[in-house]
Protein backbone atom coordinates (compact mmCIF):
# COMPACT_ATOMS: atom_id res chain seq x y z
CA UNK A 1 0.00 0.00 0.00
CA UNK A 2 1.11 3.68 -0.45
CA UNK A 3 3.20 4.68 2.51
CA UNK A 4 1.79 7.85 3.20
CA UNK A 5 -2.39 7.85 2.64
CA UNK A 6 -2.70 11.23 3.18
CA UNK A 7 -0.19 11.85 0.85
CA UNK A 8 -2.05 10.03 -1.88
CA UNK A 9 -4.72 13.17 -3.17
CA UNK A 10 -1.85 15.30 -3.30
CA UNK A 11 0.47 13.56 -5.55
CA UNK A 12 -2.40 11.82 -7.58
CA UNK A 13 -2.38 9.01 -10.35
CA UNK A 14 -0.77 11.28 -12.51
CA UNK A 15 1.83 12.94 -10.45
CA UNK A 16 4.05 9.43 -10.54
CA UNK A 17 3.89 9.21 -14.44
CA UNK A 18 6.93 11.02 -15.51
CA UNK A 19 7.63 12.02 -19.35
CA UNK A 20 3.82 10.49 -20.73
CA UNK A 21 2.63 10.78 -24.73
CA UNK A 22 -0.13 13.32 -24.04
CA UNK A 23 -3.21 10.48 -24.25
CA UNK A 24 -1.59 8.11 -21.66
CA UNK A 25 -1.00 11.37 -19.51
CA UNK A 26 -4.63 12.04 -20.18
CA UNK A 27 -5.50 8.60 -19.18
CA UNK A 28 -3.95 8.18 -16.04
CA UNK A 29 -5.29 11.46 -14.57
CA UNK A 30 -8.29 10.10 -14.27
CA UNK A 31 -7.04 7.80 -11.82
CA UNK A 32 -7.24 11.19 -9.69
CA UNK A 33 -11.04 10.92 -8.76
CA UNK A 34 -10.82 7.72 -7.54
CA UNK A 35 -7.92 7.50 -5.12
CA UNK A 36 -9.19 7.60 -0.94
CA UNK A 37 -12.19 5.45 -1.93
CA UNK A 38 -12.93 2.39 -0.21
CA UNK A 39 -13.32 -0.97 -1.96
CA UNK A 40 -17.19 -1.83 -3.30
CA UNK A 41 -18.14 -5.18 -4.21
CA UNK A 42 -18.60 -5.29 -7.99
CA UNK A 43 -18.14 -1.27 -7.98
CA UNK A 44 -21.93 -0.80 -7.08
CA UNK A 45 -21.58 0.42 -3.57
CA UNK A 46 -21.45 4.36 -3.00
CA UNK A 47 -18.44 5.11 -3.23
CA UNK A 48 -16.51 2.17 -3.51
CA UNK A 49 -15.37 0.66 -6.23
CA UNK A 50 -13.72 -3.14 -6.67
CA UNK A 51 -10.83 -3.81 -9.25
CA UNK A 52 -12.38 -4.62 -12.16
CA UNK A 53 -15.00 -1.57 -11.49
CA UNK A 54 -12.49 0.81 -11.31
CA UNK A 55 -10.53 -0.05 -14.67
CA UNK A 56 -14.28 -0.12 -16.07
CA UNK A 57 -15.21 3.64 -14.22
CA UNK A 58 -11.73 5.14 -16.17
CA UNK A 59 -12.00 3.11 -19.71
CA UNK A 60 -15.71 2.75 -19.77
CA UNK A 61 -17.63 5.74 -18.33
CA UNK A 62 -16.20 9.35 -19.16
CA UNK A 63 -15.12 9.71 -23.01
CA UNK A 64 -12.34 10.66 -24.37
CA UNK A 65 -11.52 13.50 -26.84
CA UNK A 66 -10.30 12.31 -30.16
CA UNK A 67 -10.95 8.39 -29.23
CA UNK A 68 -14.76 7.77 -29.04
CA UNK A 69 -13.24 3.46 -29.62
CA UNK A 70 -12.00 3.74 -26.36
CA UNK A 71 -15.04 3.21 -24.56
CA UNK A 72 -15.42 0.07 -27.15
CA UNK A 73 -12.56 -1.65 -26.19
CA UNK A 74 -13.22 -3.23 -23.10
CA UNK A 75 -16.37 -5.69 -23.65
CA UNK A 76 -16.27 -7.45 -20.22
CA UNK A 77 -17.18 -6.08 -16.94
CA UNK A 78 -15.40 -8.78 -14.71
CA UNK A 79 -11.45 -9.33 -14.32
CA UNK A 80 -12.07 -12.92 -15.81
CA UNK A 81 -13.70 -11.19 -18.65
CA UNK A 82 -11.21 -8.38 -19.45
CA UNK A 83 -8.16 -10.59 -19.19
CA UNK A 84 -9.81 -13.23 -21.73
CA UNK A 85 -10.41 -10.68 -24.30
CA UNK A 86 -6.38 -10.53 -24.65
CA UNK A 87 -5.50 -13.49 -26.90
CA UNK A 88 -2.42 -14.51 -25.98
CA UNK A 89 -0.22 -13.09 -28.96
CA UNK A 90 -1.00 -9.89 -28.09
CA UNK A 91 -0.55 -10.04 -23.75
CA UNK A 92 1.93 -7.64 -22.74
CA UNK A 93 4.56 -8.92 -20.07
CA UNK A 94 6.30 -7.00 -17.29
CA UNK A 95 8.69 -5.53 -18.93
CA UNK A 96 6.78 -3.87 -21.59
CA UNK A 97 4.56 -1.80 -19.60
CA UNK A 98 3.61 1.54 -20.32
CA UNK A 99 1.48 4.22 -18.42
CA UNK A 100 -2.18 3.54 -18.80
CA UNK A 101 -2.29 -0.57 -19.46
CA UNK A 102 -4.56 -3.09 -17.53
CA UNK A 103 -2.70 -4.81 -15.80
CA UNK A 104 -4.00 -8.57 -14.31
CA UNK A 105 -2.69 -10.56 -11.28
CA UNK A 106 -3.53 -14.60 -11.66
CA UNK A 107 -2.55 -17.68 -8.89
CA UNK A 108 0.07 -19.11 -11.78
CA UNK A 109 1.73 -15.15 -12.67
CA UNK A 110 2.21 -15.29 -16.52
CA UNK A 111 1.27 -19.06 -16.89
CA UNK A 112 -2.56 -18.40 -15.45
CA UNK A 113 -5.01 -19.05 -17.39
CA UNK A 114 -8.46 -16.28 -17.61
CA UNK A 115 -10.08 -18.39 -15.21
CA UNK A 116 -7.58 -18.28 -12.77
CA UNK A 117 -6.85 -14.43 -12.98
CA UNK A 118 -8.63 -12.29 -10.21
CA UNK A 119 -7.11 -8.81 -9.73
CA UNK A 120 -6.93 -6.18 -12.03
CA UNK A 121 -5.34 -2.58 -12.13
CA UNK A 122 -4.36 0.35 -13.85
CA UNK A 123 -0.21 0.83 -14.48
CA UNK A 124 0.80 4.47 -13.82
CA UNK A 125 4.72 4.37 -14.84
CA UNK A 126 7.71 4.25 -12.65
CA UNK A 127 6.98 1.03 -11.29
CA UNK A 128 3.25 1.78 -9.82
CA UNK A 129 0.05 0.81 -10.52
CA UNK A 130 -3.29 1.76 -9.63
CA UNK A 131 -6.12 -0.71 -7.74
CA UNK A 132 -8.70 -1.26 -5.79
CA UNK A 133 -8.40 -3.88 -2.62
CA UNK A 134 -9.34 -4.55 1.00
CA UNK A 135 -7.37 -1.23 1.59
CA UNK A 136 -8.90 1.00 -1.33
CA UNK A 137 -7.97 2.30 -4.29
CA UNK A 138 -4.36 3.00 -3.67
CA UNK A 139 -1.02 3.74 -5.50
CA UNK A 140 0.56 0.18 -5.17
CA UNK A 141 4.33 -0.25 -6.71
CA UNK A 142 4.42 -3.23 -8.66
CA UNK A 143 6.76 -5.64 -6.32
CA UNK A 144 6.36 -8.64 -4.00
CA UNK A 145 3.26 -10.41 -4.50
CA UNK A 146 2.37 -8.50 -7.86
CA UNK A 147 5.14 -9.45 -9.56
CA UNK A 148 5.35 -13.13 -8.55
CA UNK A 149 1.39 -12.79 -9.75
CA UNK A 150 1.53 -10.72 -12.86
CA UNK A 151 0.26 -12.71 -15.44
CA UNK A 152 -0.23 -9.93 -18.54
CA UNK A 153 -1.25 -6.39 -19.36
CA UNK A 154 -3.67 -5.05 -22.00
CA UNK A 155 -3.25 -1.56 -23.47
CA UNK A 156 -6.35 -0.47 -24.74
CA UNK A 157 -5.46 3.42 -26.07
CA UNK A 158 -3.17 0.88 -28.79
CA UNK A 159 -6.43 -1.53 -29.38
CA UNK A 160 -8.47 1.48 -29.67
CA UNK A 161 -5.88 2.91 -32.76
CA UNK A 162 -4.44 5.87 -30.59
CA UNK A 163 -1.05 6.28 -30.85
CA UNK A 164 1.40 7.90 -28.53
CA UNK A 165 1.85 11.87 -29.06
């Protein structure tokens, strides 16, 4: 979890990605409206909002200017459902993250199959990632557990045609 709580409205989603193409900047700021919340069960609680309901909230809910495929791209509400639509060709490991990308968590890391992937977030650059778990939606740097876990990323401002800028 994010050291300092209090700390997290004040240096925001965006504040941690360093040197972004304008659309990924674009896309992790609104990560901002969303950090302090407590967890919701399916994202329907006030408030709250689980993992896979607050990837939907950022990619789903709010358009974005010059992409109206963006909202397209992600078909399933569930983790189980996201991380399926990703054939395996196109999964993006570890290494090749980049600031906005869905990133899932499964019991078997990059061997896990849809089924066995449960936890989803948002990848902010420098290491961090946003989510939502028993704690919130926090800034969580991508060690420990996550990376024995990490099992692929998605990044939907590529399937929606967007290019960096």
């Amino acid at each position: 979890m994010f050291a300092d709580p209090d700390n997290l409205h004040r240096v925001g989603a965006a504040g941690l990605a360093h040197r972004l193409a304008d659309r990924q900047h674009d896309e992790v700021s609104r990560l901002d409206f969303a950090l302090g919340h407590e967890q919701g069960f399916g994202g329907q609680e006030h408030g709250g909002y689980d993992c896979s309901g607050l990837v939907w909230r950022v990619y789903k809910t709010k358009p974005f200017p010059g992409a109206p495929l963006l909202g397209d791209i992600l078909k399933g509400r569930t983790t189980y459902a996201m991380s399926a639509e990703v054939k395996k060709p196109e999964r993006i490991g570890i290494e090749g993250l980049e600031p906005g990308d869905v990133v899932f968590f499964g019991a078997h890391g990059p061997k896990s199959t849809p089924l066995e992937v449960g936890h989803t977030g948002i990848y902010v650059g420098n290491g961090w990632f946003v989510h939502s778990s028993s704690a919130g939606v926090t800034l969580q740097p991508l060690q420990g557990w996550y990376t024995t876990t990490f099992a692929w990323a998605r990044r939907p401002l590529l399937e929606a045609g967007l290019t960096a800028q």
